[in-house]
C-alpha atoms as a PDB file:
ATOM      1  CA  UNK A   1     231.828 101.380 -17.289  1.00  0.00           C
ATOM      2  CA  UNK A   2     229.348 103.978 -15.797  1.00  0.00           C
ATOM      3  CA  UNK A   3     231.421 107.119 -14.666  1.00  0.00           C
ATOM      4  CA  UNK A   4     229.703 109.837 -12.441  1.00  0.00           C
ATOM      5  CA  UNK A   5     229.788 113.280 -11.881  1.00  0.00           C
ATOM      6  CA  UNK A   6     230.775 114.390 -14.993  1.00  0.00           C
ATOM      7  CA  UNK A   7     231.423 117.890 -14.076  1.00  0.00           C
ATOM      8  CA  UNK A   8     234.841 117.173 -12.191  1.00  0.00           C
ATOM      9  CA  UNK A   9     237.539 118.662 -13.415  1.00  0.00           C
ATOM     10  CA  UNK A  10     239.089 114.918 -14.423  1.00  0.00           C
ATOM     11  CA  UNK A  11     242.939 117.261 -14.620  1.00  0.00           C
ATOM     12  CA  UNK A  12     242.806 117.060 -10.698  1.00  0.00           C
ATOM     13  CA  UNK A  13     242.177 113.299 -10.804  1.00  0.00           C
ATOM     14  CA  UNK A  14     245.828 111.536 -10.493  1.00  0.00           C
ATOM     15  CA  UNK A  15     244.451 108.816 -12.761  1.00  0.00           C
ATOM     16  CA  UNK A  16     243.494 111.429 -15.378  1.00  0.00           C
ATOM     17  CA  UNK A  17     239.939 110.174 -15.604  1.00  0.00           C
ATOM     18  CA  UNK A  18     237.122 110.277 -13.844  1.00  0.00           C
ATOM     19  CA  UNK A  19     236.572 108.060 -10.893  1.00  0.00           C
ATOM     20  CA  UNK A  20     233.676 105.297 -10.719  1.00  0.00           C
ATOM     21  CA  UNK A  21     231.424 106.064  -7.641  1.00  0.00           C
ATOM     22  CA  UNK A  22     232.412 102.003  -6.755  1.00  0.00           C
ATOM     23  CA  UNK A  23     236.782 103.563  -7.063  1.00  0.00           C
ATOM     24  CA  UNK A  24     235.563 106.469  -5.142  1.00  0.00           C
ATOM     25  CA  UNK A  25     233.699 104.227  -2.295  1.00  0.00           C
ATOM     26  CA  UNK A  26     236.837 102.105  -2.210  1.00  0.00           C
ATOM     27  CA  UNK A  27     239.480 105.123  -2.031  1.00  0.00           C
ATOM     28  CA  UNK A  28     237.106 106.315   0.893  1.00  0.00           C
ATOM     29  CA  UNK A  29     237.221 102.844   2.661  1.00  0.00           C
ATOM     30  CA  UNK A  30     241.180 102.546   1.905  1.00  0.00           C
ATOM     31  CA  UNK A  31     241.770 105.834   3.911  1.00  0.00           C
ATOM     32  CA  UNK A  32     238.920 105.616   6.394  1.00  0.00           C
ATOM     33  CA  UNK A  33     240.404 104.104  10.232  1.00  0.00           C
ATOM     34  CA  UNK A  34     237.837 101.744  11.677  1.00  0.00           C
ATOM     35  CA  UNK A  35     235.201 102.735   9.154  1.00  0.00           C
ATOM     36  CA  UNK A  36     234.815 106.531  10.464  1.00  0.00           C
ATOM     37  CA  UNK A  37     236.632 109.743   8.692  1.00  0.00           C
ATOM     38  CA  UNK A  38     236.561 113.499   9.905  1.00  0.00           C
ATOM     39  CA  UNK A  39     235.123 116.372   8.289  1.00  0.00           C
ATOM     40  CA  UNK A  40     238.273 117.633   7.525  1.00  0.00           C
ATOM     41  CA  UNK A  41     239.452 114.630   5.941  1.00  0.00           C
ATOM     42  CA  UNK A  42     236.217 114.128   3.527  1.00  0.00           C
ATOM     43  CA  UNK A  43     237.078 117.884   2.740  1.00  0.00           C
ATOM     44  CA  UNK A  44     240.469 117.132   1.981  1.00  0.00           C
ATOM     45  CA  UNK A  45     239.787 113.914  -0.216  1.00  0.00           C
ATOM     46  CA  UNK A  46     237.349 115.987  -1.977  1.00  0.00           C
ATOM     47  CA  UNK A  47     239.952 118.246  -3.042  1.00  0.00           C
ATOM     48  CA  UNK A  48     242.529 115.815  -3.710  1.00  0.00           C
ATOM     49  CA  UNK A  49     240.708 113.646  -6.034  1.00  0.00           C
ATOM     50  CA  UNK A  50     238.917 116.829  -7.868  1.00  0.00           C
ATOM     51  CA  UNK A  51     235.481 115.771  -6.355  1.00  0.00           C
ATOM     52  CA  UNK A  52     232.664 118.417  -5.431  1.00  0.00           C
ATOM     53  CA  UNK A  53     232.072 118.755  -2.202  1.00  0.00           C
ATOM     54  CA  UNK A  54     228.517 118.796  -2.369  1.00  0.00           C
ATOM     55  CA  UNK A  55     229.088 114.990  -3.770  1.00  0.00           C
ATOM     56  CA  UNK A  56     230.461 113.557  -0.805  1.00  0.00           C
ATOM     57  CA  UNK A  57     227.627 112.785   1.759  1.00  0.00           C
ATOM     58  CA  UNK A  58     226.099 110.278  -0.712  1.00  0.00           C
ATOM     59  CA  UNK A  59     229.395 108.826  -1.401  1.00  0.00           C
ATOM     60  CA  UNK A  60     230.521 108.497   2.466  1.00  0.00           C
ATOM     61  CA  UNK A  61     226.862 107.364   3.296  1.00  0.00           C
ATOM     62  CA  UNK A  62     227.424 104.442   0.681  1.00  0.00           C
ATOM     63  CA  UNK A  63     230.225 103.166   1.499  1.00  0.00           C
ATOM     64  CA  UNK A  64     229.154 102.546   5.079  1.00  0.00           C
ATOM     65  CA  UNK A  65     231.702 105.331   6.629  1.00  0.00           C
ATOM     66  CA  UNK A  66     230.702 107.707   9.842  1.00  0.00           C
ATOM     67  CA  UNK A  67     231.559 110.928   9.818  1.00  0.00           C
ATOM     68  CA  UNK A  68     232.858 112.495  12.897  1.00  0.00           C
ATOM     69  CA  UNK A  69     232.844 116.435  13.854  1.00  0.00           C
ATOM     70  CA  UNK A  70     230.418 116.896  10.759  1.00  0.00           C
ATOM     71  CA  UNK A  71     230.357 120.772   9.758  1.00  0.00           C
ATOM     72  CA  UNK A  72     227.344 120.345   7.316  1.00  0.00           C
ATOM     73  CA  UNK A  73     229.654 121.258   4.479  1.00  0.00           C
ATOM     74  CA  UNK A  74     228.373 118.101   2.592  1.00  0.00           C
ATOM     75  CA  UNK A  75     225.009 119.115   2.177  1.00  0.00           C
END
């Protein structure tokens, strides 16, 4: 299986591995309502699944999600 993003800390990860970007997508979609998530709530599932922030925009982008009140801390 092809894992990504090596560099997370995989001790933060419940699953105590590290997530496939196709788990993370899923994860995103599972808490997303009506496809959209806040900035605050990408920031939080960052943190919460031991995820750089600086990951995220690619991984929201993918999996189809809009992000609403965007503070640019994505990118």
């Amino acid at each position: 299986m092809d894992y990504i993003f090596k560099e997370w800390n995989v001790s933060d990860n419940i699953l105590g591995r590290t997530l496939t970007k196709t788990e993370i997508q899923e994860k995103l979609r599972a808490v997303a309502h009506e496809n959209t998530l806040s900035c605050k709530q990408i920031q939080e599932f960052a943190a919460e699944n031991g995820i750089a922030l600086e990951s995220m925009r690619p991984l929201v982008e993918s999996a189809g999600i809009t992000v609403i009140g965007c503070q640019g801390a994505c990118s």
